[in-house]
C-alpha atoms as a PDB file:
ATOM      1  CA  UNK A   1       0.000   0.000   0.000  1.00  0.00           C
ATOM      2  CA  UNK A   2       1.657   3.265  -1.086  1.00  0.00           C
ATOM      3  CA  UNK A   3       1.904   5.787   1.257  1.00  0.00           C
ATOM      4  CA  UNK A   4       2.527   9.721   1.359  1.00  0.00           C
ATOM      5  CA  UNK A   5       2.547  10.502   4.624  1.00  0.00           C
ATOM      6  CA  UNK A   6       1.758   8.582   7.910  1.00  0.00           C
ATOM      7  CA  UNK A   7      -2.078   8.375   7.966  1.00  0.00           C
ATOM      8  CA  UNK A   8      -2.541   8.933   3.895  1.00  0.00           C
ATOM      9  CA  UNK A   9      -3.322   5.336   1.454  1.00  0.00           C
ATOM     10  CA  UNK A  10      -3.526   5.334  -1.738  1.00  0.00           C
ATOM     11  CA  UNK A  11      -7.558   4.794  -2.882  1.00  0.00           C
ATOM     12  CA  UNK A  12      -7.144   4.926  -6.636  1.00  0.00           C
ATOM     13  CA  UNK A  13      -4.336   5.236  -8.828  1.00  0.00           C
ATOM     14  CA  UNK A  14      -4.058   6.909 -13.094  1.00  0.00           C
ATOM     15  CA  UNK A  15      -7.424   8.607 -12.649  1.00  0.00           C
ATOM     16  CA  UNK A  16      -8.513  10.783 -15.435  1.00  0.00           C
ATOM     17  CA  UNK A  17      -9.994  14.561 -14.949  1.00  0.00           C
ATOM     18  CA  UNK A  18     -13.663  12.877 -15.506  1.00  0.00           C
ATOM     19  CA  UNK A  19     -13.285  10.337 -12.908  1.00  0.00           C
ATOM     20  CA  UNK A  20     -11.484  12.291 -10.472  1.00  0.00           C
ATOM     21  CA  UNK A  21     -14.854  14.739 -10.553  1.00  0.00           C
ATOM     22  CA  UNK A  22     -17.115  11.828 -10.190  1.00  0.00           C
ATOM     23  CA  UNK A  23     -14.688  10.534  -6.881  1.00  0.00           C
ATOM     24  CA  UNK A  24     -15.118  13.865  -5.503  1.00  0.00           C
ATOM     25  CA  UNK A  25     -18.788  13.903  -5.414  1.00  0.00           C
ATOM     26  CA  UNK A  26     -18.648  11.077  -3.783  1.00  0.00           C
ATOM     27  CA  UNK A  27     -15.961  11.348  -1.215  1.00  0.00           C
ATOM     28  CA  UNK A  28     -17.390  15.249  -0.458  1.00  0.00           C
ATOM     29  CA  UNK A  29     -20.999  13.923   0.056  1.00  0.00           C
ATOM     30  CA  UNK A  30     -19.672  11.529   2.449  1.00  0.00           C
ATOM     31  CA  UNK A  31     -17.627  13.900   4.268  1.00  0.00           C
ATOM     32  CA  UNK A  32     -14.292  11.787   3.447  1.00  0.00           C
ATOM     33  CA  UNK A  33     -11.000  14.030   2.949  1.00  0.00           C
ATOM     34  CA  UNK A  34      -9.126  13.329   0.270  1.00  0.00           C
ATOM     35  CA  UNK A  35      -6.475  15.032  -1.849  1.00  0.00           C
ATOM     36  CA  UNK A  36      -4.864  14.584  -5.321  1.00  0.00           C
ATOM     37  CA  UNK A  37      -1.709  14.316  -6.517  1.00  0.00           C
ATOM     38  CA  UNK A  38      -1.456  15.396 -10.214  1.00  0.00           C
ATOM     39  CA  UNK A  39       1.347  13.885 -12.465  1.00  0.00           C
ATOM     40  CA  UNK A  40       1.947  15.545 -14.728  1.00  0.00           C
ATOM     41  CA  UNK A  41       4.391  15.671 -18.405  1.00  0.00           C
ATOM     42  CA  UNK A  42       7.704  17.326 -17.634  1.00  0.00           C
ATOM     43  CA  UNK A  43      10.790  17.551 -19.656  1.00  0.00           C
ATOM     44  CA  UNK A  44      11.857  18.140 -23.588  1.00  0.00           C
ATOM     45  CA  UNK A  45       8.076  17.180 -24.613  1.00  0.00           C
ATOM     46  CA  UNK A  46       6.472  19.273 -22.001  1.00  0.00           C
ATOM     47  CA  UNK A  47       4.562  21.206 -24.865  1.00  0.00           C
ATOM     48  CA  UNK A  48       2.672  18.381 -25.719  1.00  0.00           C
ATOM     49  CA  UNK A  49       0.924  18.270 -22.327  1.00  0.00           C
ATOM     50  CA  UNK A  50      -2.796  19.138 -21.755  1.00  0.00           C
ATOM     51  CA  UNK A  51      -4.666  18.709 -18.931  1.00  0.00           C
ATOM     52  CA  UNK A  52      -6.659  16.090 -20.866  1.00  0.00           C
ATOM     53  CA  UNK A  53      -3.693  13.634 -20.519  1.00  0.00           C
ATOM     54  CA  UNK A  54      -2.904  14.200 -17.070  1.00  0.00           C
ATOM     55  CA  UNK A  55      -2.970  11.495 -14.473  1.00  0.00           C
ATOM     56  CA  UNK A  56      -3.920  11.747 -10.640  1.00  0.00           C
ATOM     57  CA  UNK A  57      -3.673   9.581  -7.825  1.00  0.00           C
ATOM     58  CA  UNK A  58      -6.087   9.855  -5.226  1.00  0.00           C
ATOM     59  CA  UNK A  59      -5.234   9.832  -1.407  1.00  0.00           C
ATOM     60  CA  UNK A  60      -8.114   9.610   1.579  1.00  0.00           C
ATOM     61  CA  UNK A  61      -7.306   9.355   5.482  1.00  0.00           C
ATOM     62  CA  UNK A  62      -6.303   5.522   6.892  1.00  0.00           C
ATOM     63  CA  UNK A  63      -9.416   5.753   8.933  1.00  0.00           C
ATOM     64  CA  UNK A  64     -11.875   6.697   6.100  1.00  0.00           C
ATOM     65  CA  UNK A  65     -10.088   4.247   3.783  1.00  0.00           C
ATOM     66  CA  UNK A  66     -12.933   1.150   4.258  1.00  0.00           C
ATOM     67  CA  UNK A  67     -16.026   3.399   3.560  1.00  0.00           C
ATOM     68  CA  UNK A  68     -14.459   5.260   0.667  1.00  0.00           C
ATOM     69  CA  UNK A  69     -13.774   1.549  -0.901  1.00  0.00           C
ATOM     70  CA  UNK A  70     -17.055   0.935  -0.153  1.00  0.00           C
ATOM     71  CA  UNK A  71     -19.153   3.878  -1.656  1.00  0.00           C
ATOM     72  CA  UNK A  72     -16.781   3.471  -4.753  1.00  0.00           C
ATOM     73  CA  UNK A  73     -17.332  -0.051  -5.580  1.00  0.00           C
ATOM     74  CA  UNK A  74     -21.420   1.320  -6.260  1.00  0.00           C
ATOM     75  CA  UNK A  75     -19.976   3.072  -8.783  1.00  0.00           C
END
């Protein structure tokens, strides 16, 4: 289980910009924190990044980590 601190897990991994909005309704109308971690395109090629391509991973509390697997899997 990746980790970014010591009470953050790692709930979802490569999430697109339309999935990350559909997450956050669900996380914020449970009252779950959560925060995202953007990767994106740096380097020689960095003109070929849009936000379009960009990745995030998405990061929720160790104690909230159950329910947020939970109201996700109805999705």
């Amino acid at each position: 289980m990746s980790e970014v601190g010591t009470n953050e897990r790692l709930l979802r991994s490569d999430v697109t910009l339309e999935e990350s909005r559909k997450i956050e309704r669900v996380l914020r109308r449970n009252n779950i924190s959560y925060f995202e971690k953007w990767n994106f395109h740096t380097g020689v090629f960095k003109f070929l990044n849009n936000n379009k391509n960009s990745k995030c991973d998405i990061y929720v509390h160790m104690d909230s980590m159950d329910k947020a697997k939970e109201l996700l899997a109805d999705m």
